[in-house]
Protein backbone atom coordinates (compact mmCIF):
# COMPACT_ATOMS: atom_id res chain seq x y z
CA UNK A 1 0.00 0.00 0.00
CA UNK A 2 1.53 3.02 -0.64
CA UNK A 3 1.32 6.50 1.57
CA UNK A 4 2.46 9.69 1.16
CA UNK A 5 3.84 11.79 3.72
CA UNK A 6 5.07 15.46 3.83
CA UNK A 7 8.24 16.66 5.24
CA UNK A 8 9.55 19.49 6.25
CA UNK A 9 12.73 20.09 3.94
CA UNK A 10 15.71 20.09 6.94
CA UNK A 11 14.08 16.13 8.41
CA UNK A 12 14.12 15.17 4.12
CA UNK A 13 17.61 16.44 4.21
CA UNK A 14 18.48 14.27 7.02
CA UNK A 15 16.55 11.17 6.02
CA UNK A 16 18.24 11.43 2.99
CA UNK A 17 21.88 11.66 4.47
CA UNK A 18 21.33 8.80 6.51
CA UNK A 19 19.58 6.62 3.84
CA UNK A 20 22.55 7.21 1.62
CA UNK A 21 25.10 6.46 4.19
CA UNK A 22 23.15 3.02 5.17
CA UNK A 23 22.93 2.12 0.87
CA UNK A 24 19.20 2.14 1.23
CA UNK A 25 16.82 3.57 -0.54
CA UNK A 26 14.45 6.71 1.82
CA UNK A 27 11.22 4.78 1.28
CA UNK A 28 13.28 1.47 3.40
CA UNK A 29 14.66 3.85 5.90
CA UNK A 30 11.11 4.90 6.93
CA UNK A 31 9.73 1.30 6.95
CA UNK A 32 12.26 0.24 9.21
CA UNK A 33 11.93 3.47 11.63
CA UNK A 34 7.87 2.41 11.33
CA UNK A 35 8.58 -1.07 12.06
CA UNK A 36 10.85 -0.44 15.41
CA UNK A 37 8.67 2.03 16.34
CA UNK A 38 5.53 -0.32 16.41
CA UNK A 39 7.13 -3.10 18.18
CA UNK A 40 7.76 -5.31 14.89
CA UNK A 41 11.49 -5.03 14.74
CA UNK A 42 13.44 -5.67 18.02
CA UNK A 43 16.81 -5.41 16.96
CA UNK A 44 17.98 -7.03 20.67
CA UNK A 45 16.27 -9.64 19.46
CA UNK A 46 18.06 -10.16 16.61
CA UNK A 47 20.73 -9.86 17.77
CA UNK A 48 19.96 -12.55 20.29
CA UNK A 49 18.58 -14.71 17.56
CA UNK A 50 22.00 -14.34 15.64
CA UNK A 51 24.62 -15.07 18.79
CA UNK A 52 22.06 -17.81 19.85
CA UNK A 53 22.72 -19.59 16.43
CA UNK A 54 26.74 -20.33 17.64
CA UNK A 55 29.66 -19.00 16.68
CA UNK A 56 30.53 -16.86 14.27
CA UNK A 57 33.56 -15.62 12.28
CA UNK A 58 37.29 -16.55 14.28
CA UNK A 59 37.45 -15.55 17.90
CA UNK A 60 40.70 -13.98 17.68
CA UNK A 61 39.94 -12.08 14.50
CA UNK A 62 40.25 -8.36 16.95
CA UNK A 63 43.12 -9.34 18.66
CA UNK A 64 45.33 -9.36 16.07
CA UNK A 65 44.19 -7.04 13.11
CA UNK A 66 46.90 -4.05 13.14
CA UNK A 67 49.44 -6.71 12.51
CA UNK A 68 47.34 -7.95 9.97
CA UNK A 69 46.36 -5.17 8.22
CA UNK A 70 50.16 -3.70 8.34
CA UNK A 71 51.33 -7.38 6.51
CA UNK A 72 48.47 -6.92 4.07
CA UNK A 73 49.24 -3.10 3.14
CA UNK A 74 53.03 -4.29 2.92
CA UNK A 75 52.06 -6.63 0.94
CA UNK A 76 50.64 -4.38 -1.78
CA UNK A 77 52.75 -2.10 -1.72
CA UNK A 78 56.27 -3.47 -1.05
CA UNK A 79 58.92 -0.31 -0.65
């Protein structure tokens, strides 16, 4: 269904910004702000939902990412 809704031009400014700097499109930005607001997107419990499911990624992947970041700069660019 679709809805239209008037803005004032300085909150289309912002919803704009921030849409762009997420890579969605406005009209997704306000479905998501209407669905948290409602009470049909938790995002604790997603996030629940997604640590519940066991691990993810490699536990020491922060400990060590300077040094591997450095070897994989070097890497490209050897001097």
């Amino acid at each position: 269904m679709a809805v239209s809704v008037r803005l004032d031009p300085v909150i289309e400014a912002k919803l704009a910004q921030q849409a762009n700097l997420l890579g969605i499109t406005k009209s997704d930005f306000i479905k998501d702000a209407i669905e948290r607001v409602l009470g049909m997107k938790n995002p604790a419990a997603l996030l629940r939902e997604v640590r519940s499911n066991g691990k993810l990624g490699r536990r020491d992947a922060s400990a060590d990412v300077s040094r591997l970041m450095k070897a994989k700069l070097r890497a490209q660019r050897p001097d």
